[in-house]
PDB file of N, CA and C in Angstrom:
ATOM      1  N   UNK A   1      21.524   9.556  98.418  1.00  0.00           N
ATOM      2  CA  UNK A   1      20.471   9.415  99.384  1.00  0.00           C
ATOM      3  C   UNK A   1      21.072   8.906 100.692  1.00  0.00           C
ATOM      4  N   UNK A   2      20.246   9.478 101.715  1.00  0.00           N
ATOM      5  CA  UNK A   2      21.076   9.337 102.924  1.00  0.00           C
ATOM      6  C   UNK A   2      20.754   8.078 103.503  1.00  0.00           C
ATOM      7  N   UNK A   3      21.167   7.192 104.126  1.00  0.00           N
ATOM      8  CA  UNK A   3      20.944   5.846 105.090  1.00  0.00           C
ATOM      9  C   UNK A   3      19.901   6.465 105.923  1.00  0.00           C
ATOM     10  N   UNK A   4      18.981   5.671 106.362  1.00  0.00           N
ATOM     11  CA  UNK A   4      18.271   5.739 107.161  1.00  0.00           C
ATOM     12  C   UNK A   4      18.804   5.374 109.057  1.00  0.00           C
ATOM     13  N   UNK A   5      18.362   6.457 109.454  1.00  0.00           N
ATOM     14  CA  UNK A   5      19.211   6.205 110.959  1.00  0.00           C
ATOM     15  C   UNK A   5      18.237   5.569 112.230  1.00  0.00           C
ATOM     16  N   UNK A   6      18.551   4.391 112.325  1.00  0.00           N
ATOM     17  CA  UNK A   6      17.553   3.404 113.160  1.00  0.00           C
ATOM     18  C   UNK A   6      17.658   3.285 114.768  1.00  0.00           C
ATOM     19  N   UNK A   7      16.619   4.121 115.508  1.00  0.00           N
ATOM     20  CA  UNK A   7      17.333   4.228 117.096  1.00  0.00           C
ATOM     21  C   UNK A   7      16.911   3.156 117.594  1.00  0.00           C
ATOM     22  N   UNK A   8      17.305   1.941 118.669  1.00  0.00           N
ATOM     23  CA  UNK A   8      16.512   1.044 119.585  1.00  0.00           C
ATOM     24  C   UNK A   8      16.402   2.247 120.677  1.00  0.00           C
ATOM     25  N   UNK A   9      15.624   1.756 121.264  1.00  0.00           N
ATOM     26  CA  UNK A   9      15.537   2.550 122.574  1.00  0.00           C
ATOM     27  C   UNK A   9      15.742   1.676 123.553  1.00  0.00           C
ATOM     28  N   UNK A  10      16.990   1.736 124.268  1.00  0.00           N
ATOM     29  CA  UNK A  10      17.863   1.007 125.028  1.00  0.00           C
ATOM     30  C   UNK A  10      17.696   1.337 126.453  1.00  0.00           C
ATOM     31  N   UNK A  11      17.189   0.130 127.475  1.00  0.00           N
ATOM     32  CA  UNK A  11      16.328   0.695 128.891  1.00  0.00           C
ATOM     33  C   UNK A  11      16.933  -0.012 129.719  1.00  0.00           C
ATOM     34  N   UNK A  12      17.819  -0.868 129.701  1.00  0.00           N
ATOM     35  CA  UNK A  12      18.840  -1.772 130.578  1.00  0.00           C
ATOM     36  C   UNK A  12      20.093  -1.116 130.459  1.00  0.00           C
ATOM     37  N   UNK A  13      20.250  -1.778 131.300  1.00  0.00           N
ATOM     38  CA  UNK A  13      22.057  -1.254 132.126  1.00  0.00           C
ATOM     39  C   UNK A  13      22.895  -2.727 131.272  1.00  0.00           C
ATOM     40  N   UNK A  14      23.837  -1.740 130.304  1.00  0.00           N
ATOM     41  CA  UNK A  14      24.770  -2.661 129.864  1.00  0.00           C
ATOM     42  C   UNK A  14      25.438  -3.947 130.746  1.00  0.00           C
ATOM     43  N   UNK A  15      25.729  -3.645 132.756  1.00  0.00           N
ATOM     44  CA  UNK A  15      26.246  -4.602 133.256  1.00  0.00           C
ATOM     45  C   UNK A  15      25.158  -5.475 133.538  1.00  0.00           C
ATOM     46  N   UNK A  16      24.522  -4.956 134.644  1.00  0.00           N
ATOM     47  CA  UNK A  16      23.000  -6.069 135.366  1.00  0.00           C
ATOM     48  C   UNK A  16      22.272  -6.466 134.368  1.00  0.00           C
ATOM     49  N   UNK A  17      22.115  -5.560 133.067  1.00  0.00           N
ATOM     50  CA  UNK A  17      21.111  -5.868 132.841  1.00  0.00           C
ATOM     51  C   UNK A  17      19.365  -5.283 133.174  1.00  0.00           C
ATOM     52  N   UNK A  18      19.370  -4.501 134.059  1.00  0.00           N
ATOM     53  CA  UNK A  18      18.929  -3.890 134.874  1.00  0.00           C
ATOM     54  C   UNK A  18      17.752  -3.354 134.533  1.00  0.00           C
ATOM     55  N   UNK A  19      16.504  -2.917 134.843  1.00  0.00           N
ATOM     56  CA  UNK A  19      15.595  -1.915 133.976  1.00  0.00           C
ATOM     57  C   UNK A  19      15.966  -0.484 134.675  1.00  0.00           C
ATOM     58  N   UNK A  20      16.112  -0.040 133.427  1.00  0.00           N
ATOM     59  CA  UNK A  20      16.723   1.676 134.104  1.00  0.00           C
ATOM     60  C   UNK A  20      15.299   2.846 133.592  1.00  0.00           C
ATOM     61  N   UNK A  21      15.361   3.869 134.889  1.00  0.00           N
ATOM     62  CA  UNK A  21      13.800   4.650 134.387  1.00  0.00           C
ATOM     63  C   UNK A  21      14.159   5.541 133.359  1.00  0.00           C
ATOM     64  N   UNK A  22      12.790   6.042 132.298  1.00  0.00           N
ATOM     65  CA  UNK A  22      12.691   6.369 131.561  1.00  0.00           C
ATOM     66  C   UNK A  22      13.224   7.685 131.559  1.00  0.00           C
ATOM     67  N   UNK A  23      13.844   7.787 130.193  1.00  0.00           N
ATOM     68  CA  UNK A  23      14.765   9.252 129.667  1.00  0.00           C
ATOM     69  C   UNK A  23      13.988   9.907 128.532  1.00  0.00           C
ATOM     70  N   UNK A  24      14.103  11.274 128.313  1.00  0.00           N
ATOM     71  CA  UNK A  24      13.580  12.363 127.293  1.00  0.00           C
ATOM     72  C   UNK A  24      14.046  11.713 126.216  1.00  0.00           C
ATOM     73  N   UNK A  25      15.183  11.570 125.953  1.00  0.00           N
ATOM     74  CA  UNK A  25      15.673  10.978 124.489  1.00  0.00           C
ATOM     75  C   UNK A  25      16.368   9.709 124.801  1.00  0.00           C
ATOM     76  N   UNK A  26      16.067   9.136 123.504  1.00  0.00           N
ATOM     77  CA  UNK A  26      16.607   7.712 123.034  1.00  0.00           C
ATOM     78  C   UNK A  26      17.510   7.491 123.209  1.00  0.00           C
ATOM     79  N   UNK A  27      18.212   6.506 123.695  1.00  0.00           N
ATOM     80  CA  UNK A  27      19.219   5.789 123.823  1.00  0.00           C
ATOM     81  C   UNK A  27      19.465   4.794 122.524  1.00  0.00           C
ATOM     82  N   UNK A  28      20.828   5.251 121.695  1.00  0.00           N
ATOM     83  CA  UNK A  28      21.084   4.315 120.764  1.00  0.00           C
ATOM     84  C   UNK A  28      21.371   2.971 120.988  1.00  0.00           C
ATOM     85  N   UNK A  29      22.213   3.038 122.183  1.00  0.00           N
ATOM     86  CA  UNK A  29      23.143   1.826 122.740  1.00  0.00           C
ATOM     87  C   UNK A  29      22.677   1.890 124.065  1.00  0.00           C
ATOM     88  N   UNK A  30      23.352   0.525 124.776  1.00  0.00           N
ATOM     89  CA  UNK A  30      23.028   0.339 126.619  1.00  0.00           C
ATOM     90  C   UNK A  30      24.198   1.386 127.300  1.00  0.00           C
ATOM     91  N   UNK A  31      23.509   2.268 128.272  1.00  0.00           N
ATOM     92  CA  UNK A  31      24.032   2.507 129.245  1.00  0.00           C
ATOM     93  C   UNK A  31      24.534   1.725 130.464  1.00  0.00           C
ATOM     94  N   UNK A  32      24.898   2.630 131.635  1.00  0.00           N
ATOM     95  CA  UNK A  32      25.130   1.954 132.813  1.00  0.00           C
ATOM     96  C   UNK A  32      24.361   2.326 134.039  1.00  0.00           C
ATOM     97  N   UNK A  33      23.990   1.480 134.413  1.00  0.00           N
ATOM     98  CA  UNK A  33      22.827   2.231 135.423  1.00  0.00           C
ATOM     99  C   UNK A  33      24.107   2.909 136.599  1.00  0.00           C
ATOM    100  N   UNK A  34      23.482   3.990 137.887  1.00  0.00           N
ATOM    101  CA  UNK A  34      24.060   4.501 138.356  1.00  0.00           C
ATOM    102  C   UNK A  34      25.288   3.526 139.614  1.00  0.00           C
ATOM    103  N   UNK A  35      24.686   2.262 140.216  1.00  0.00           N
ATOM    104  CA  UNK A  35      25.366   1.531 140.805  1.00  0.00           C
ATOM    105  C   UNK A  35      26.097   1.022 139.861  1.00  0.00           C
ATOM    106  N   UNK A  36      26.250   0.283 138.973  1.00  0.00           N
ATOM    107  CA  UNK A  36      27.416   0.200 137.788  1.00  0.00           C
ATOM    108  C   UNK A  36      28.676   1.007 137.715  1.00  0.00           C
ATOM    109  N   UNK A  37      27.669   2.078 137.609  1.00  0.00           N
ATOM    110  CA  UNK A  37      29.059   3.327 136.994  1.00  0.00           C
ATOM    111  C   UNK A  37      29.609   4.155 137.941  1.00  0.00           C
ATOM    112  N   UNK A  38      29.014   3.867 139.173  1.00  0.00           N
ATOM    113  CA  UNK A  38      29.950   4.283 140.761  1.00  0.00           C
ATOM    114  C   UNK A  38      30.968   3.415 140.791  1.00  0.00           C
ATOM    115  N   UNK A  39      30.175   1.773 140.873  1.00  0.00           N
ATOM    116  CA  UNK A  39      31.572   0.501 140.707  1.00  0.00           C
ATOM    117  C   UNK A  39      33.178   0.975 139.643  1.00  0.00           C
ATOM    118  N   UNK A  40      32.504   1.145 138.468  1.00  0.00           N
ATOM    119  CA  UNK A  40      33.350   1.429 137.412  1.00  0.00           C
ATOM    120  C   UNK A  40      34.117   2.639 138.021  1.00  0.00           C
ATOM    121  N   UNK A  41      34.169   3.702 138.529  1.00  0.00           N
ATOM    122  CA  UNK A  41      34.632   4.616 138.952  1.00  0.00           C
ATOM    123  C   UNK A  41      35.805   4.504 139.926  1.00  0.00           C
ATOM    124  N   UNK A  42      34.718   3.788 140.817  1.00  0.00           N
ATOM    125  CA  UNK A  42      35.510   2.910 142.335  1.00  0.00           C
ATOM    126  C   UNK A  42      37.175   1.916 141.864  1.00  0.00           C
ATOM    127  N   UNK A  43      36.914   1.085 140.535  1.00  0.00           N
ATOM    128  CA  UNK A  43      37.437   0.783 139.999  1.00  0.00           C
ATOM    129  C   UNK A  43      38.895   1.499 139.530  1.00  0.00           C
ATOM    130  N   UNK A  44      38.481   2.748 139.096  1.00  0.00           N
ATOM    131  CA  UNK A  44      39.845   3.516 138.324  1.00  0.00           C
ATOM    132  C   UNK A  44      39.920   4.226 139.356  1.00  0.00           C
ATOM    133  N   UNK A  45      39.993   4.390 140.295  1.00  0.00           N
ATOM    134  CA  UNK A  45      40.697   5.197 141.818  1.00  0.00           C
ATOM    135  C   UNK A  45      41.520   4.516 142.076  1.00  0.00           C
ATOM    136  N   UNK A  46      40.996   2.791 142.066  1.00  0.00           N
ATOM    137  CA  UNK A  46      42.304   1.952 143.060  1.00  0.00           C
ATOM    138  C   UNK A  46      43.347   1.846 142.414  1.00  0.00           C
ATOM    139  N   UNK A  47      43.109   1.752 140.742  1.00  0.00           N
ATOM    140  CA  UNK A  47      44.338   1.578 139.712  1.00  0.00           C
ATOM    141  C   UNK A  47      45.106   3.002 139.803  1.00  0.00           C
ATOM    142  N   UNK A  48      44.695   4.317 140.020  1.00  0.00           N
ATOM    143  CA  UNK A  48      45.228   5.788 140.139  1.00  0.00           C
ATOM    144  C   UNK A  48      46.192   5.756 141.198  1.00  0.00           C
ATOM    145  N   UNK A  49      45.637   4.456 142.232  1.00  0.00           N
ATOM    146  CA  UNK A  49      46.040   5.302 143.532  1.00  0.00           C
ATOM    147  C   UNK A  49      47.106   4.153 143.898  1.00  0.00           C
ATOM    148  N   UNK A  50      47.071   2.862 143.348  1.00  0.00           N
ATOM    149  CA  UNK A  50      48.078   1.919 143.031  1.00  0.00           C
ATOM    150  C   UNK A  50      49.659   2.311 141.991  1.00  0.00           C
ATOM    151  N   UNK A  51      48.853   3.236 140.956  1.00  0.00           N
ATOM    152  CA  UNK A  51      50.194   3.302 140.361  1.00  0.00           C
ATOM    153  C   UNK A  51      51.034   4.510 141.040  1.00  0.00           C
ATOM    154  N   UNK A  52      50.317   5.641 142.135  1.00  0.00           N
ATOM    155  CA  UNK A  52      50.708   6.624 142.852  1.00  0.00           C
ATOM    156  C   UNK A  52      52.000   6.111 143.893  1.00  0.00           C
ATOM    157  N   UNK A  53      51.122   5.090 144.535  1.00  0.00           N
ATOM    158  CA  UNK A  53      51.922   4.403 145.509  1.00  0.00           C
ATOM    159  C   UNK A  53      53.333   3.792 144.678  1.00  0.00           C
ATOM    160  N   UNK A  54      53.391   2.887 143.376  1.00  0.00           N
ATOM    161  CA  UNK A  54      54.083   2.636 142.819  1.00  0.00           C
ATOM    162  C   UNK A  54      55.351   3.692 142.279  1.00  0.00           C
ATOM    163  N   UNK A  55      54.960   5.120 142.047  1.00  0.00           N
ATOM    164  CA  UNK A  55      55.748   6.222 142.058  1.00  0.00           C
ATOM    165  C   UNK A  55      56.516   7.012 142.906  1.00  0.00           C
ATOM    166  N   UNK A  56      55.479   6.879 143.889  1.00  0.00           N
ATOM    167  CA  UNK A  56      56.306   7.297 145.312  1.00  0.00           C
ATOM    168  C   UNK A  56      57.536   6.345 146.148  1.00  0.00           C
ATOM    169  N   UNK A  57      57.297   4.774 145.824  1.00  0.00           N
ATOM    170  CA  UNK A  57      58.330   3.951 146.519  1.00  0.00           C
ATOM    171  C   UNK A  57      59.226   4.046 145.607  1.00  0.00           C
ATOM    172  N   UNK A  58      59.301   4.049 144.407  1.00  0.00           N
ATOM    173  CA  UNK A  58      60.315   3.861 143.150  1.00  0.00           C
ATOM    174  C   UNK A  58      61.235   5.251 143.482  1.00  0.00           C
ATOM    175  N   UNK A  59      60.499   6.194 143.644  1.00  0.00           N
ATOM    176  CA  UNK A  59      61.339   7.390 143.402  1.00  0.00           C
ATOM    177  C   UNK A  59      62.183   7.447 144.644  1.00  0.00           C
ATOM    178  N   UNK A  60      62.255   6.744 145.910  1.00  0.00           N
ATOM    179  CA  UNK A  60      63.386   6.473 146.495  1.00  0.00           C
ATOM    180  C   UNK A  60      64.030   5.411 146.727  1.00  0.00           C
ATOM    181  N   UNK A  61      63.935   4.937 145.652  1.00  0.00           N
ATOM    182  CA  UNK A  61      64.834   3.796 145.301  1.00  0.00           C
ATOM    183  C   UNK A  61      65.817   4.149 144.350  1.00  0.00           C
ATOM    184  N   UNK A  62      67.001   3.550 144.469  1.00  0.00           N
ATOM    185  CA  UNK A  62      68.171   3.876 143.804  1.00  0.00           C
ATOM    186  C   UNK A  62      68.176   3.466 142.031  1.00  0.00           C
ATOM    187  N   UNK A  63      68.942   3.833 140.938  1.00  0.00           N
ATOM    188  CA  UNK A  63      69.026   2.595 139.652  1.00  0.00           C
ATOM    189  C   UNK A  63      69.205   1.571 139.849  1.00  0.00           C
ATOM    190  N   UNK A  64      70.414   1.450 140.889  1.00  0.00           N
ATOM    191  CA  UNK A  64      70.623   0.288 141.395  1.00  0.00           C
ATOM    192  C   UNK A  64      69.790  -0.962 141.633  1.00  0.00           C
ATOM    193  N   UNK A  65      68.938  -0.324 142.772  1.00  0.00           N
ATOM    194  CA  UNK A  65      67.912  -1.051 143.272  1.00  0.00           C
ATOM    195  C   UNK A  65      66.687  -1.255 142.418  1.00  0.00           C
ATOM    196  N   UNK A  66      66.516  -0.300 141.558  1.00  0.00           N
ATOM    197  CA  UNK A  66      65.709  -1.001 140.524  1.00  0.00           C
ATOM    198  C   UNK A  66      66.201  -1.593 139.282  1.00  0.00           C
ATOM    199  N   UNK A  67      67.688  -1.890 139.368  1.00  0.00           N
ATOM    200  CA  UNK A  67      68.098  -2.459 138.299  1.00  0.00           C
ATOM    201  C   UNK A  67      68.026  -1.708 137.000  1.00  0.00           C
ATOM    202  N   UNK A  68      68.204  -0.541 136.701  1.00  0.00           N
ATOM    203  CA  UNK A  68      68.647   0.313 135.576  1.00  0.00           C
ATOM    204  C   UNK A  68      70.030   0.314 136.172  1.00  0.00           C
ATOM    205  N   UNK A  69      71.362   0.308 134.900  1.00  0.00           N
ATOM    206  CA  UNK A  69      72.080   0.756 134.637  1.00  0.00           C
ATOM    207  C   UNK A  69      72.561   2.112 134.213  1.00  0.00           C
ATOM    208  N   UNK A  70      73.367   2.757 133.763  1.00  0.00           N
ATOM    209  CA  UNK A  70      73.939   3.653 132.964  1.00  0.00           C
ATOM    210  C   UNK A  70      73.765   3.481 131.543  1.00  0.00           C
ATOM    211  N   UNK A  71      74.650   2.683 131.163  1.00  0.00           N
ATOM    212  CA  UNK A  71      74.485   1.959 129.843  1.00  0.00           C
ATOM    213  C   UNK A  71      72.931   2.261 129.154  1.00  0.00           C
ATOM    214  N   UNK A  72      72.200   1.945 129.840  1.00  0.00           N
ATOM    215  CA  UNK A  72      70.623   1.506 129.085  1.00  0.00           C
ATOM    216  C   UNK A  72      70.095   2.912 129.039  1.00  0.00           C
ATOM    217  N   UNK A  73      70.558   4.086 129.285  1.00  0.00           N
ATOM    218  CA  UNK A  73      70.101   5.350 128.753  1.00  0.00           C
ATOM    219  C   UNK A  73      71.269   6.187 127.524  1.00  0.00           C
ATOM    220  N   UNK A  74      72.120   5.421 127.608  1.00  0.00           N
ATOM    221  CA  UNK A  74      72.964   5.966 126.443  1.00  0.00           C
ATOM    222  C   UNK A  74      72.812   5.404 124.976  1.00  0.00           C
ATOM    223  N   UNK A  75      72.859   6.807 124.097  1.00  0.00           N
ATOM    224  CA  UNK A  75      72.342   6.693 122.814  1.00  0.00           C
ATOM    225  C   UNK A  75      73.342   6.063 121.991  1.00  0.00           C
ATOM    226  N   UNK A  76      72.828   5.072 121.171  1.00  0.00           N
ATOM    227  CA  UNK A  76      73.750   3.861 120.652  1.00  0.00           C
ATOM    228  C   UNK A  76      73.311   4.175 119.130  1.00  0.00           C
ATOM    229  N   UNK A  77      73.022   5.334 118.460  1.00  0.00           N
ATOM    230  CA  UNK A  77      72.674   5.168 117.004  1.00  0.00           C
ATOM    231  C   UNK A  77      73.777   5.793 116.245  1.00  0.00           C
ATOM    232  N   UNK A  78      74.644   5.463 115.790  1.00  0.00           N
ATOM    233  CA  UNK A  78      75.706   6.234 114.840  1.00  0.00           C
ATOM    234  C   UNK A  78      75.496   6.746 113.952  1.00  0.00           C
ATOM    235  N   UNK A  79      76.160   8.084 113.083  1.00  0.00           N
ATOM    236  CA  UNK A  79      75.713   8.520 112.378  1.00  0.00           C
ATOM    237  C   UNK A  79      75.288   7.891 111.270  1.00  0.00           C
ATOM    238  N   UNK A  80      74.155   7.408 111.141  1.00  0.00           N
ATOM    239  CA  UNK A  80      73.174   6.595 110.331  1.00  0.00           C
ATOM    240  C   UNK A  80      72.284   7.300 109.198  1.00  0.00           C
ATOM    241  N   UNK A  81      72.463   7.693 108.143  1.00  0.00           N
ATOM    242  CA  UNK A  81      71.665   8.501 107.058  1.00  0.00           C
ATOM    243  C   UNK A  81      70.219   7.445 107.397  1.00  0.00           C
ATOM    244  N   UNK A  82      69.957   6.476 107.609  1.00  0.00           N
ATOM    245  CA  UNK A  82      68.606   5.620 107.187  1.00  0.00           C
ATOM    246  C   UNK A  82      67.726   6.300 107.719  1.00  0.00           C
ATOM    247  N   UNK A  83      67.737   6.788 108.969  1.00  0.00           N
ATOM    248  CA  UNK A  83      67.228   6.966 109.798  1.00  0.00           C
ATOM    249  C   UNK A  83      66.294   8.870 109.070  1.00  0.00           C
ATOM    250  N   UNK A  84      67.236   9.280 108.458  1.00  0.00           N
ATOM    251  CA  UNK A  84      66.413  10.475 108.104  1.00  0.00           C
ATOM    252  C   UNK A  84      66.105  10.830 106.480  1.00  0.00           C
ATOM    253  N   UNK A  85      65.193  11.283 106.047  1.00  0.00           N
ATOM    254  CA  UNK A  85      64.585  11.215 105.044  1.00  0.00           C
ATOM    255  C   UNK A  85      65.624  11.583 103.712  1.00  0.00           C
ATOM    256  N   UNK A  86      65.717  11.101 102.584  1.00  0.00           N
ATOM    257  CA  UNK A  86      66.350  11.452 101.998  1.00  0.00           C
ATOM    258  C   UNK A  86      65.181  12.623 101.030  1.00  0.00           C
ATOM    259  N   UNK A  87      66.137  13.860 100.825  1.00  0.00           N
ATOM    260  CA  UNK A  87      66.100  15.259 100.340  1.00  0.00           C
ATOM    261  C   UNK A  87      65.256  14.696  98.591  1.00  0.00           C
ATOM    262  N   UNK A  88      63.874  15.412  98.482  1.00  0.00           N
ATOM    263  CA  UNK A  88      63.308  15.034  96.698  1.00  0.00           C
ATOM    264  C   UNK A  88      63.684  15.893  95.685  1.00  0.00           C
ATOM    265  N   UNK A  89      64.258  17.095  96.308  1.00  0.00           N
ATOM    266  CA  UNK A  89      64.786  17.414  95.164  1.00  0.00           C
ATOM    267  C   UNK A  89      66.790  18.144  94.877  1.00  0.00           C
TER     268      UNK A  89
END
C-alpha cells in the first residue's frame, strides 16, 4: 500500500517570508518570491565574473609568479601493481 502524499500549500517566500500571490498548483515546499530570486541571481554573476577576472590575470602570469614549479606536475608513481586491480581469474 502506497504512503499517502501530503501537500502544504506553501504561500511565502522561503527568504522574506513574504506573502506571494496565488498559483494553479500547490506548492509542496517555500519558494522564492521574484525580488529574492533576482538577488540570488545578482549573486552568482558577481562570483562568475570574479572567478573570470581571476582567470584572465593568472593566465599572464608566469609559474613562477604564481609559484608552481616543474617538479609539482611530474608523475611520481612507480611501477606500483597496488594501484591496479588484480586479474579474478
Amino acid at each position: 500500500m502506497a504512503r499517502p502524499v501530503i501537500f502544504i500549500n506553501q504561500t511565502r517566500c522561503a527568504e522574506c517570508d513574504k506573502e506571494m500571490e496565488p498559483r494553479k498548483h500547490k506548492k509542496p515546499f517555500k519558494k522564492l518570491c521574484p525580488e529574492c530570486k533576482s538577488k540570488a541571481h545578482q549573486g552568482n554573476a558577481e562570483l562568475k565574473k570574479m572567478f573570470q577576472d581571476l582567470k584572465k590575470r593568472n593566465s599572464k602570469m608566469t609559474n613562477e609568479e604564481l609559484g608552481i614549479s616543474n617538479k609539482s606536475f611530474k608523475n611520481n608513481v612507480k611501477n606500483d601493481d597496488t594501484i591496479f586491480r588484480k586479474q579474478k581469474w
